[in-house]
C-alpha atoms as a PDB file:
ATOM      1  CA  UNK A   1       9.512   5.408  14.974  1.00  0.00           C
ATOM      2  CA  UNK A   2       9.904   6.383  18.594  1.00  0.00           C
ATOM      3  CA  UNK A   3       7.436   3.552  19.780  1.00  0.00           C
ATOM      4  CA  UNK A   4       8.557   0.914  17.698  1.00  0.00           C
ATOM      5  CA  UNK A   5      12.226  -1.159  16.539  1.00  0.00           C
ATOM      6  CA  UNK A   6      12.331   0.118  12.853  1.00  0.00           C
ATOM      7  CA  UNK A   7       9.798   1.103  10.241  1.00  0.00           C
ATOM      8  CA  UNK A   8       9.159  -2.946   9.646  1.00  0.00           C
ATOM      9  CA  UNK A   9       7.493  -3.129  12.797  1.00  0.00           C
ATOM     10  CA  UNK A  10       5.198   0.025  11.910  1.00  0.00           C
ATOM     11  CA  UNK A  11       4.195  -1.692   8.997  1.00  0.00           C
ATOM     12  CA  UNK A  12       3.164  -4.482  10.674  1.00  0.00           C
ATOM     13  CA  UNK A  13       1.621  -2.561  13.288  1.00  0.00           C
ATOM     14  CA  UNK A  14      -0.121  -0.984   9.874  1.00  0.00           C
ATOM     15  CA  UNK A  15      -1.196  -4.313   8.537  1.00  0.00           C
ATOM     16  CA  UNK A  16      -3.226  -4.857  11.814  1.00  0.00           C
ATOM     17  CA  UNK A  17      -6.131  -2.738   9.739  1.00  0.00           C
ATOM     18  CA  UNK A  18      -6.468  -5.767   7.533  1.00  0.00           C
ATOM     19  CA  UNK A  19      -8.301  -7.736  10.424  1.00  0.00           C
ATOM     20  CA  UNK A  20     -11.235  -5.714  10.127  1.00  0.00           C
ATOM     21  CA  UNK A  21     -11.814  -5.778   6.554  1.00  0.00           C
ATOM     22  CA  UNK A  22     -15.023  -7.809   5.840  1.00  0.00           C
ATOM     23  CA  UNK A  23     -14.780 -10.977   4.154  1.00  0.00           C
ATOM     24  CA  UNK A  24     -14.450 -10.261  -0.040  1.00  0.00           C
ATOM     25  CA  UNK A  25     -13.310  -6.695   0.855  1.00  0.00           C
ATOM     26  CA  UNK A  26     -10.497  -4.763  -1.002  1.00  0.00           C
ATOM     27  CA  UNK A  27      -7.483  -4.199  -0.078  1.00  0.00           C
ATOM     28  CA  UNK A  28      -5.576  -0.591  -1.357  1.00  0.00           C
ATOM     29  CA  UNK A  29      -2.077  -0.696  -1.615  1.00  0.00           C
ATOM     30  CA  UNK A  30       0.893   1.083  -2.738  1.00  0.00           C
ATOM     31  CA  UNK A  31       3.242  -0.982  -4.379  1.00  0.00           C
ATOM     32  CA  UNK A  32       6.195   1.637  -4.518  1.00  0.00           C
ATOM     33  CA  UNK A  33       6.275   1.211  -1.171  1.00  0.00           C
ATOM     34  CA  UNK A  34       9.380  -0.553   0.383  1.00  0.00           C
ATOM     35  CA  UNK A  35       7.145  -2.958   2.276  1.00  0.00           C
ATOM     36  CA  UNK A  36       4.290  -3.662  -0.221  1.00  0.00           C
ATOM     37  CA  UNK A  37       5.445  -7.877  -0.730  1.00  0.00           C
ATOM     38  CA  UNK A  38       4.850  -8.222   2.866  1.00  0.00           C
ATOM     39  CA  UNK A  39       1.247  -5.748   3.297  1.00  0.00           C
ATOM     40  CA  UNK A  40       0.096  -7.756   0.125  1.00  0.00           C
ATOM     41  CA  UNK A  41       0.649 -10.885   1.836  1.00  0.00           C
ATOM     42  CA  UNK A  42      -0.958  -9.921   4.884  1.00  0.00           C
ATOM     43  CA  UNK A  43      -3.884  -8.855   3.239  1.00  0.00           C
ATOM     44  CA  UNK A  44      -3.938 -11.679   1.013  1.00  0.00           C
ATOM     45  CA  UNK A  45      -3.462 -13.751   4.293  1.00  0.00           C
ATOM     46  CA  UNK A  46      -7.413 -11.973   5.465  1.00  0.00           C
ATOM     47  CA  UNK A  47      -8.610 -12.770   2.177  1.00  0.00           C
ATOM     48  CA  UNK A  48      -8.503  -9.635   0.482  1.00  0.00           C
ATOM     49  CA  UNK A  49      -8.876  -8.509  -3.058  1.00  0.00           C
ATOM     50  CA  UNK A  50      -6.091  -6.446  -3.979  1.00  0.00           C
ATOM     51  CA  UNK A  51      -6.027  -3.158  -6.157  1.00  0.00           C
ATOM     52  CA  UNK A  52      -2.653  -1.517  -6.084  1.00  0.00           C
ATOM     53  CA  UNK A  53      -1.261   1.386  -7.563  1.00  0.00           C
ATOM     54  CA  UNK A  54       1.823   2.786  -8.725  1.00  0.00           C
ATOM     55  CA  UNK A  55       3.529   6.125  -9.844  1.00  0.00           C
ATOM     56  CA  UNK A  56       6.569   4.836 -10.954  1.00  0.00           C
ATOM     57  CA  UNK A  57       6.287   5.207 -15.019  1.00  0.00           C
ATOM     58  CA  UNK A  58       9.256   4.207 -15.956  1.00  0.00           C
ATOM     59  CA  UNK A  59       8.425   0.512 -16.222  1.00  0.00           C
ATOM     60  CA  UNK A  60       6.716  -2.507 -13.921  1.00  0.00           C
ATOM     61  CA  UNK A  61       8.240  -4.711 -11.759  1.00  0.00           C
ATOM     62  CA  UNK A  62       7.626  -8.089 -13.289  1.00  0.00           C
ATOM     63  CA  UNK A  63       4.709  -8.878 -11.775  1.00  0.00           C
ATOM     64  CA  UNK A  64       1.880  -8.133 -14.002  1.00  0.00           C
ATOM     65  CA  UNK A  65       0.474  -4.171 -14.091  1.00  0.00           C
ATOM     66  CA  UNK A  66      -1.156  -2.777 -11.230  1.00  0.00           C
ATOM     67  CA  UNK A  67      -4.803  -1.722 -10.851  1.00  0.00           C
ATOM     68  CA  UNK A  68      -3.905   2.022 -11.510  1.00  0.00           C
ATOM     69  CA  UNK A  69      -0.503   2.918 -13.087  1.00  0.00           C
ATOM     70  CA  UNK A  70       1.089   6.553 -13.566  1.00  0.00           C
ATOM     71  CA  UNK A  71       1.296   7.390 -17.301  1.00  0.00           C
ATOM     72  CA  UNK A  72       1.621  11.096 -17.182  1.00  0.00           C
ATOM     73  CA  UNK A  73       2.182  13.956 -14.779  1.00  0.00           C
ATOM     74  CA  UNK A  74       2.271  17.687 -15.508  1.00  0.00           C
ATOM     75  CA  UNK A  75       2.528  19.672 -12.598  1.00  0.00           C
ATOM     76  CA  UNK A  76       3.190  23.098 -14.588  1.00  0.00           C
ATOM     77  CA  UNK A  77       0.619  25.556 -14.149  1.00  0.00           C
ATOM     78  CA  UNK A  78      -2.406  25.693 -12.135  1.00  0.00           C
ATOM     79  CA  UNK A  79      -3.327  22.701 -12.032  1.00  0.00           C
ATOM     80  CA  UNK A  80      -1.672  19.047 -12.243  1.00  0.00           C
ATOM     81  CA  UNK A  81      -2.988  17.156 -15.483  1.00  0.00           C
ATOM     82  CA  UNK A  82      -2.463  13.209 -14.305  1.00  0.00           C
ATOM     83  CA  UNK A  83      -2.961  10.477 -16.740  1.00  0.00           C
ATOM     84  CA  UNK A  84      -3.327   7.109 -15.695  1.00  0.00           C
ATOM     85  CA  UNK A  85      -3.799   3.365 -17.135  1.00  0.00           C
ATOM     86  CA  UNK A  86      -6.537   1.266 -14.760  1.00  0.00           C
ATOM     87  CA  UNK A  87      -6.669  -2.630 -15.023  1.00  0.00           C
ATOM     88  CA  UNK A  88      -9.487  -3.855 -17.741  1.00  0.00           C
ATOM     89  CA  UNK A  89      -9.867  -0.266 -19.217  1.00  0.00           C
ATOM     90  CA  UNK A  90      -9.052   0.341 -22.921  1.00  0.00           C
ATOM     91  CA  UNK A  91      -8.187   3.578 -22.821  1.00  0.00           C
ATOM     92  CA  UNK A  92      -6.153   6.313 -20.435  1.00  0.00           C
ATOM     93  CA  UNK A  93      -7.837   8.163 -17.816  1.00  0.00           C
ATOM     94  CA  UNK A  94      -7.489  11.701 -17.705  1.00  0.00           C
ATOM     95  CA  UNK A  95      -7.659  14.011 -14.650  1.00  0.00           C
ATOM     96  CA  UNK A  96      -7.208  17.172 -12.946  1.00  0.00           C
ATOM     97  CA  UNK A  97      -5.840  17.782  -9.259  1.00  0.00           C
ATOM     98  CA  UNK A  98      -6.572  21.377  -7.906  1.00  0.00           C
ATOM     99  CA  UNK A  99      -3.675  20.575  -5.133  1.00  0.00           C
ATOM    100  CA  UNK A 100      -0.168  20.743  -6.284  1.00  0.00           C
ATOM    101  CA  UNK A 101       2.608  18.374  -5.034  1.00  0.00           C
ATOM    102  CA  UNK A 102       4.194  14.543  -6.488  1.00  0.00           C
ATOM    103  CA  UNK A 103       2.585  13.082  -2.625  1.00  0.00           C
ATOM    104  CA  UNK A 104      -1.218  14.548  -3.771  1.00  0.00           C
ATOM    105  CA  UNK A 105      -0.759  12.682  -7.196  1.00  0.00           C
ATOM    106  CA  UNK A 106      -0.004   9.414  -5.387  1.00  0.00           C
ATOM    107  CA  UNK A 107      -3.102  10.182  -3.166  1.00  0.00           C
ATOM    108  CA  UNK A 108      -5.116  10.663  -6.310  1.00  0.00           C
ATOM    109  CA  UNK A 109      -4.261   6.947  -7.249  1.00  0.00           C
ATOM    110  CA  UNK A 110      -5.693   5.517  -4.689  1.00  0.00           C
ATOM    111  CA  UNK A 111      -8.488   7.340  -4.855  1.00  0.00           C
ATOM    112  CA  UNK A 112      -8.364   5.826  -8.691  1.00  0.00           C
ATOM    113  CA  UNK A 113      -8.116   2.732  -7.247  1.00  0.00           C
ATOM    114  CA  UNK A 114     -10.776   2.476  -4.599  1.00  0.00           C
ATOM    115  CA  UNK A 115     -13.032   3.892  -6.865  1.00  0.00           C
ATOM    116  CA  UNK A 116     -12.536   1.051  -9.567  1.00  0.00           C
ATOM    117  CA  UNK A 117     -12.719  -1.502  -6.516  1.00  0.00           C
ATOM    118  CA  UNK A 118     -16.049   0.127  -5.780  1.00  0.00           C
ATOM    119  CA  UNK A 119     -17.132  -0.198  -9.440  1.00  0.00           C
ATOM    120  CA  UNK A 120     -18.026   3.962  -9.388  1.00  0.00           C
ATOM    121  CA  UNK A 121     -18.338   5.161 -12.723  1.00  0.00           C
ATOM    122  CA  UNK A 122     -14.626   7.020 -12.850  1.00  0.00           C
ATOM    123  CA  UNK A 123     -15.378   9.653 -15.502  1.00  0.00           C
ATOM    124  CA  UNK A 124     -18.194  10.820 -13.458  1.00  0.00           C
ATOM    125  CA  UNK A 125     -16.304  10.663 -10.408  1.00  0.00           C
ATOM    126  CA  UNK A 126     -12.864  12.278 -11.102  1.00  0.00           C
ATOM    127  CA  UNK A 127     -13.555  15.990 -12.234  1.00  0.00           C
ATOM    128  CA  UNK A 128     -14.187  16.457  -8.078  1.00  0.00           C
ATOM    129  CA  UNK A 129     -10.387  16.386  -7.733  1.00  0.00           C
ATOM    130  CA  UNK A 130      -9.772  19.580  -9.907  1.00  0.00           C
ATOM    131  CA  UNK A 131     -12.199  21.228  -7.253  1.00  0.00           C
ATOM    132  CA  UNK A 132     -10.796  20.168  -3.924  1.00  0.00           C
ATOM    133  CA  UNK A 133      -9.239  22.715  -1.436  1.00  0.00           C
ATOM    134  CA  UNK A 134      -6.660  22.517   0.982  1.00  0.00           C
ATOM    135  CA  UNK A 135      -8.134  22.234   4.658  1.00  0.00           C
ATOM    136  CA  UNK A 136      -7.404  24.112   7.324  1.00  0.00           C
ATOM    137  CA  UNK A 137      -3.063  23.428   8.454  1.00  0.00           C
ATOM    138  CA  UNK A 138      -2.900  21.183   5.471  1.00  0.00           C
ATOM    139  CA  UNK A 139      -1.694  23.492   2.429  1.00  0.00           C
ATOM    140  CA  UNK A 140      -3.907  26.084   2.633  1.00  0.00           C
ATOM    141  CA  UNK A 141      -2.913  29.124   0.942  1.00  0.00           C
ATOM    142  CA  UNK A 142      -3.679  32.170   2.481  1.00  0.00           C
ATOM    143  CA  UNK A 143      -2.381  36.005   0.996  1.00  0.00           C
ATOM    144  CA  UNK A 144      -1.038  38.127   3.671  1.00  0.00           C
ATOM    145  CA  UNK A 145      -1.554  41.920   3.039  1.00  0.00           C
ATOM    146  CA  UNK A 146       1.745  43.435   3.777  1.00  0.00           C
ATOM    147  CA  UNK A 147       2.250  47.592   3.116  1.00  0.00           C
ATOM    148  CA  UNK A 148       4.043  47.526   0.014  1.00  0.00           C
ATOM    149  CA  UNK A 149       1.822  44.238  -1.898  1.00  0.00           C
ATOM    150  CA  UNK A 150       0.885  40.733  -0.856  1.00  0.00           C
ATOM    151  CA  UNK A 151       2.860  37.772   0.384  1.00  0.00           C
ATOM    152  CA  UNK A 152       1.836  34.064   0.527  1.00  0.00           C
ATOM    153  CA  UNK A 153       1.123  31.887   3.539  1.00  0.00           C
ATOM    154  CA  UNK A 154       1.155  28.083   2.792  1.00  0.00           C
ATOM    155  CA  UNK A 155      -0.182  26.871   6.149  1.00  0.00           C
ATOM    156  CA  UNK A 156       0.940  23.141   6.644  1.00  0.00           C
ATOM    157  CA  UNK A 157       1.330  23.486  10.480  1.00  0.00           C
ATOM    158  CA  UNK A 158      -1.136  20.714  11.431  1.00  0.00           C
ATOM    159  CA  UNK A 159       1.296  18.148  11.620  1.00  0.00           C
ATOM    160  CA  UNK A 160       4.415  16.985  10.450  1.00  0.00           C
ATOM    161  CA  UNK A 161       7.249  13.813   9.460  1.00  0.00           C
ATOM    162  CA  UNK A 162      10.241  13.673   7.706  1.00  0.00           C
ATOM    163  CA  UNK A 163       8.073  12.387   4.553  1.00  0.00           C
ATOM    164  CA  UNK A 164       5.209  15.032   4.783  1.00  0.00           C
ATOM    165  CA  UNK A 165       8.314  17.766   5.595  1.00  0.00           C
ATOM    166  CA  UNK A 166      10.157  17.092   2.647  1.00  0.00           C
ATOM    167  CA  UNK A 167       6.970  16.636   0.354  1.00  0.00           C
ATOM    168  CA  UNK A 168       5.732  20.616   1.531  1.00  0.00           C
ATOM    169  CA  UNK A 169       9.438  21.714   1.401  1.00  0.00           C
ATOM    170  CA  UNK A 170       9.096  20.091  -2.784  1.00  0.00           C
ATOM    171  CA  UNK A 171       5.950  21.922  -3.051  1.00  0.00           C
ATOM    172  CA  UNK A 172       6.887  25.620  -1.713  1.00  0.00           C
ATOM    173  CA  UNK A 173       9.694  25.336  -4.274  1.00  0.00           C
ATOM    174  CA  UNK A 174       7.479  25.120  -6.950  1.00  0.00           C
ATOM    175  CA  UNK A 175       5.759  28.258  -5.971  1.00  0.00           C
ATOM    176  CA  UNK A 176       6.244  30.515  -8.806  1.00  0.00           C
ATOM    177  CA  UNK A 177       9.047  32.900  -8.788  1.00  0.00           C
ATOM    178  CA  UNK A 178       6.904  35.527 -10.876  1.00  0.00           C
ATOM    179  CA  UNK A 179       4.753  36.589  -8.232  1.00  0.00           C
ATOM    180  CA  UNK A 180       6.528  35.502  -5.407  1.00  0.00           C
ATOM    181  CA  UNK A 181      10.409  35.624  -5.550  1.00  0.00           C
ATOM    182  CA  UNK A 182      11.435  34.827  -2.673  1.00  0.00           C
ATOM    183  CA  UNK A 183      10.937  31.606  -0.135  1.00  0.00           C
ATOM    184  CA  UNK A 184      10.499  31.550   3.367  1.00  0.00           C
ATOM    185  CA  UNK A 185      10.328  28.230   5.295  1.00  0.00           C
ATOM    186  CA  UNK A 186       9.214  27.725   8.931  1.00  0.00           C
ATOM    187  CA  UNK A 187      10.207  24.883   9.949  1.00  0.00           C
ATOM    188  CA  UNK A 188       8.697  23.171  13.619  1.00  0.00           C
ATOM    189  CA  UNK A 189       9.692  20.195  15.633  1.00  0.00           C
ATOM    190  CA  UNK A 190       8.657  16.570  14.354  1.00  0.00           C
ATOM    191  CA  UNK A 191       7.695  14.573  17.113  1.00  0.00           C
ATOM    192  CA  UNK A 192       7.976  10.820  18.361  1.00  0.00           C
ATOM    193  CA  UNK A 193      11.382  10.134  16.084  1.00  0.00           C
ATOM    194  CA  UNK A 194      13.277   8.187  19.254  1.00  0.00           C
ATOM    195  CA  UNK A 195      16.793   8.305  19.239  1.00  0.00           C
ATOM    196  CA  UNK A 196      16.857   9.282  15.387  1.00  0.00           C
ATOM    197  CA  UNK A 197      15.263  12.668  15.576  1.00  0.00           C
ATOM    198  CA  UNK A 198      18.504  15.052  15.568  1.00  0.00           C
ATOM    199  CA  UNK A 199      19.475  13.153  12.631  1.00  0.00           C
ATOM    200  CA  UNK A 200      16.257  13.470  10.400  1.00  0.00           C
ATOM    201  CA  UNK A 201      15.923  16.555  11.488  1.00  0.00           C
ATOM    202  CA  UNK A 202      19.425  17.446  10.426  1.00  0.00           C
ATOM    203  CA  UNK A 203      18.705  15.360   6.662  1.00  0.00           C
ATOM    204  CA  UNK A 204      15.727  18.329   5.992  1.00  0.00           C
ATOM    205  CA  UNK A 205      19.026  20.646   4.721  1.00  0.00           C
ATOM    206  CA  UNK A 206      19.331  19.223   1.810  1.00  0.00           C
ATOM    207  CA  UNK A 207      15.845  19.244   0.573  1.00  0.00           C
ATOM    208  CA  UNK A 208      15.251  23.032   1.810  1.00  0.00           C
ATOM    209  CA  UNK A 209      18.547  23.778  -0.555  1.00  0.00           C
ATOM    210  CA  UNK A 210      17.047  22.044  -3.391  1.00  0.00           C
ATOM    211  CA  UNK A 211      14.236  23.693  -3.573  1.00  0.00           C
ATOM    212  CA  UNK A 212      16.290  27.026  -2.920  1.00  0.00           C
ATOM    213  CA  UNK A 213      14.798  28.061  -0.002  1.00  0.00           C
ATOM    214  CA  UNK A 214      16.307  31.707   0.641  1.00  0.00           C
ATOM    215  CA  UNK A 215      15.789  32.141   4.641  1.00  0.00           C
ATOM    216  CA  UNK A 216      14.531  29.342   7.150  1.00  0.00           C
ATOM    217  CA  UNK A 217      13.423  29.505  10.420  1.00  0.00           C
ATOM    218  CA  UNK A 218      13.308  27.115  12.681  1.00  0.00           C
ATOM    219  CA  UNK A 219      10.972  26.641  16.224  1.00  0.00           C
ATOM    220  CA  UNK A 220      12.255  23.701  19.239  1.00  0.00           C
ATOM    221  CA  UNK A 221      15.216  22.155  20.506  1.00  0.00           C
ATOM    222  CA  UNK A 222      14.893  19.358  17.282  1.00  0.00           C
ATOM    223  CA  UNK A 223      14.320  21.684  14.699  1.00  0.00           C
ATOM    224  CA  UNK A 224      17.899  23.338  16.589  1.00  0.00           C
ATOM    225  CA  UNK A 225      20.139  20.575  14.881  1.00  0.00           C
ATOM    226  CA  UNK A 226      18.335  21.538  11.286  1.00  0.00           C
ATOM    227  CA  UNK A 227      18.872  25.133  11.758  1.00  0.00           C
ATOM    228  CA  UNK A 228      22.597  24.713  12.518  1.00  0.00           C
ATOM    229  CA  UNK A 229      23.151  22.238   9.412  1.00  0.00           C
ATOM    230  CA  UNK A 230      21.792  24.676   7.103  1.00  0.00           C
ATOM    231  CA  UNK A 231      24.250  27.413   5.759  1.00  0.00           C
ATOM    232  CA  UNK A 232      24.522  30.858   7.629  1.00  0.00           C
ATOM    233  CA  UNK A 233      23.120  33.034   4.509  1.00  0.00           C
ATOM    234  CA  UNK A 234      20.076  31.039   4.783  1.00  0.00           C
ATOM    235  CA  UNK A 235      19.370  31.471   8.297  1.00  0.00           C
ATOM    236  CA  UNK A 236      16.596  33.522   9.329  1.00  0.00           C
ATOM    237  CA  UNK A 237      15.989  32.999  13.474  1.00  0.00           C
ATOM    238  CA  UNK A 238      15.798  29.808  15.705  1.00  0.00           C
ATOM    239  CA  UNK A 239      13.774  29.584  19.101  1.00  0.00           C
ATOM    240  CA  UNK A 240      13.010  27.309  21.871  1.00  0.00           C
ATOM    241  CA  UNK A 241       9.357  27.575  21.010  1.00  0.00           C
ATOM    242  CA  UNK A 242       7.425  29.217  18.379  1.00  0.00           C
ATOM    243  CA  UNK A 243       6.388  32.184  20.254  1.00  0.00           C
ATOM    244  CA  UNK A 244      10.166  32.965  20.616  1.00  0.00           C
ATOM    245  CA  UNK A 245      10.212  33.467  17.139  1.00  0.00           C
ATOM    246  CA  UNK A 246       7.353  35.151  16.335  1.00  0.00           C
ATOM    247  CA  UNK A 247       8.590  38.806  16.279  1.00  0.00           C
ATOM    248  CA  UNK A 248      11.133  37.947  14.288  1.00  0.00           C
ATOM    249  CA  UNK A 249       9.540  36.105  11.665  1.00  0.00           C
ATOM    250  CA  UNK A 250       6.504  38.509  11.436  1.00  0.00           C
ATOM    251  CA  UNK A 251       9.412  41.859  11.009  1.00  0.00           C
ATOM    252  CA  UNK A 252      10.964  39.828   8.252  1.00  0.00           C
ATOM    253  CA  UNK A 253       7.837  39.043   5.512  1.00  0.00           C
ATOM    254  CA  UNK A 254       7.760  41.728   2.783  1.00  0.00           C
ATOM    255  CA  UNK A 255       5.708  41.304  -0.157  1.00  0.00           C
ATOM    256  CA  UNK A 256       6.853  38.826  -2.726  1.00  0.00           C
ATOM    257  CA  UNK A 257       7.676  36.201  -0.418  1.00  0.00           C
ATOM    258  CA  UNK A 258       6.109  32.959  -0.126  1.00  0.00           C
ATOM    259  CA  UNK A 259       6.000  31.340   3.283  1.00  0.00           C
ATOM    260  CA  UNK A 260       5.273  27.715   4.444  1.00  0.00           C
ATOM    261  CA  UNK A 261       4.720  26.696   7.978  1.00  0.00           C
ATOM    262  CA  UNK A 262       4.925  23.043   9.267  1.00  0.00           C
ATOM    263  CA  UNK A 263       5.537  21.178  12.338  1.00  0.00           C
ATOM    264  CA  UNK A 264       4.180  18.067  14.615  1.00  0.00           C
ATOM    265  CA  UNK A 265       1.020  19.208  15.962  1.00  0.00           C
ATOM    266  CA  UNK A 266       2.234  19.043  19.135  1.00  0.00           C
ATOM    267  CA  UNK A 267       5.317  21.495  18.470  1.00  0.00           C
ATOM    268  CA  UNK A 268       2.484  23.982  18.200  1.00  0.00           C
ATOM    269  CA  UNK A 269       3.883  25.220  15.296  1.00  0.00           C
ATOM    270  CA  UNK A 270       0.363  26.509  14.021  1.00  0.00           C
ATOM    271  CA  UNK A 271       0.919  29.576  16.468  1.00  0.00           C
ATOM    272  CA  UNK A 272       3.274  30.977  13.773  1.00  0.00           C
ATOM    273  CA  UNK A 273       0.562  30.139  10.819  1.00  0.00           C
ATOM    274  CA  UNK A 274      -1.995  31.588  13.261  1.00  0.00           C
ATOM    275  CA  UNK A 275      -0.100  35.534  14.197  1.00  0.00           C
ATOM    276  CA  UNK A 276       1.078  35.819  10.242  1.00  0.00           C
ATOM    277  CA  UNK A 277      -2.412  35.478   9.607  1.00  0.00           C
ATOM    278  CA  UNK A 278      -3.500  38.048  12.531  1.00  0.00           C
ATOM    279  CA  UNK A 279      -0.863  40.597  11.883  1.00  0.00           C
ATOM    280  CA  UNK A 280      -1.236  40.749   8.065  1.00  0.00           C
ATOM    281  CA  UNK A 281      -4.799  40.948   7.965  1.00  0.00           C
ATOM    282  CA  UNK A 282      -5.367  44.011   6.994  1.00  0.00           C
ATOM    283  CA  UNK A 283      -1.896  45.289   5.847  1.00  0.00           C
END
């Protein structure tokens, strides 16, 4: 949002992709999004089919189904079961997702979707998603030996928004309180926010108290406005950088906790991800 007048104008700036779609191509849109009625016209405008998806399963929006439509969710356990209803087919698709998290189960319908547009057989195709793992700074889970058991690293430091932040603040929430009681966030700057950035960064309070996050920590002079909107029990350490917080962090992980790390790429935040990692090797 830093570059441009509001998010209309990055959707438009989005919509640019539909210029090189070749001529009969698809078009794969998400039509919970705020701005759908104007990326289906502008793909419609290049001449492109259109196979949209929704997650919203509490009813349509008067225009007909979508391609792929959210029946069922069940993110309990190891595993999310998704059920979904795709244009033409009789009956329900069924699928696992290895990946937790509401954001990966809207990812998983467009994958649906693109795979109908391609005309892939989808019960051959679908059983890959219950095998897929988390690359590298993108919720990978990682166990950190401490002395007295093992703690949890969810590494999500390769980048960062205020969508993406909220969606792995959701997820380490869900982390089961069984094996790992308490939850640790590490929060790093979002870049390129413009004049709005204290602010958004400020709105992540709410969600990191929803999910009852015990202690955050926070890394940059953004992530500053956060850590001060947060209540004082629930403070763990701010810094100007990450290394400035490293010590502190690393003396505070015991086992039983469960720790996510996330910032812009460019906030370096992965430093933090990187010396847990180092430090807890071994135990």
């Amino acid at each position: 949002i830093e570059h441009f007048e509001s998010v209309a104008e990055i959707a438009a700036a989005k919509a640019e992709i539909f210029t090189g779609l070749e001529p009969g191509g698809t078009a794969v849109l998400n039509r919970d999004n705020e701005h759908f009625e104007f990326l289906n016209f502008s793909a419609l405008a290049h001449g492109a089919a259109i196979a949209d998806f929704s997650g919203d399963t509490e009813g349509l929006d008067g225009k007909g189904p979508p391609a792929v439509q959210l029946i069922t969710c069940d993110e309990a356990g190891g595993q999310t079961a998704v059920g979904v209803a795709v244009h033409e087919q009789a009956e329900p698709l069924n699928y696992a997702l290895s990946l937790p998290g509401h954001h990966i189960v809207m990812n998983s319908l467009a994958v649906v979707a693109a795979l109908s547009a391609c005309g892939s057989n989808l019960n051959e195709a679908l059983p890959a998603l219950a095998e897929l793992q988390a690359p590298q700074g993108r919720g990978v889970r990682i166990e950190l030996n401490c002395p007295d058991g093992k703690a949890l690293l969810i590494d999500e430091s390769y980048n960062a928004n205020p969508v993406s932040m909220r969606a792995a603040i959701a997820v380490l929430g869900t982390v089961p309180r069984d094996i790992y009681p308490r939850r640790i966030a590490v929060i790093g700057d979002m870049l390129e926010l413009g004049a709005q950035a204290e602010a958004l960064h400020a709105e992540l309070s709410q969600p990191l108290i929803e999910a009852d996050i015990a202690t955050v920590f926070a890394a940059g002079p953004l992530s500053k406005t956060l850590f001060e909107s947060i209540p004082t029990e629930r403070r763990g350490a701010w810094g100007e950088s990450p290394a400035a917080i490293e010590s502190e962090l690393i003396a505070e992980i015991r086992a039983g906790d469960v720790i996510m790390v996330k910032g812009s790429n460019g906030a370096k935040t992965w430093e933090l991800a990187a010396a847990l990692r180092r430090h807890y090797a071994n135990g």
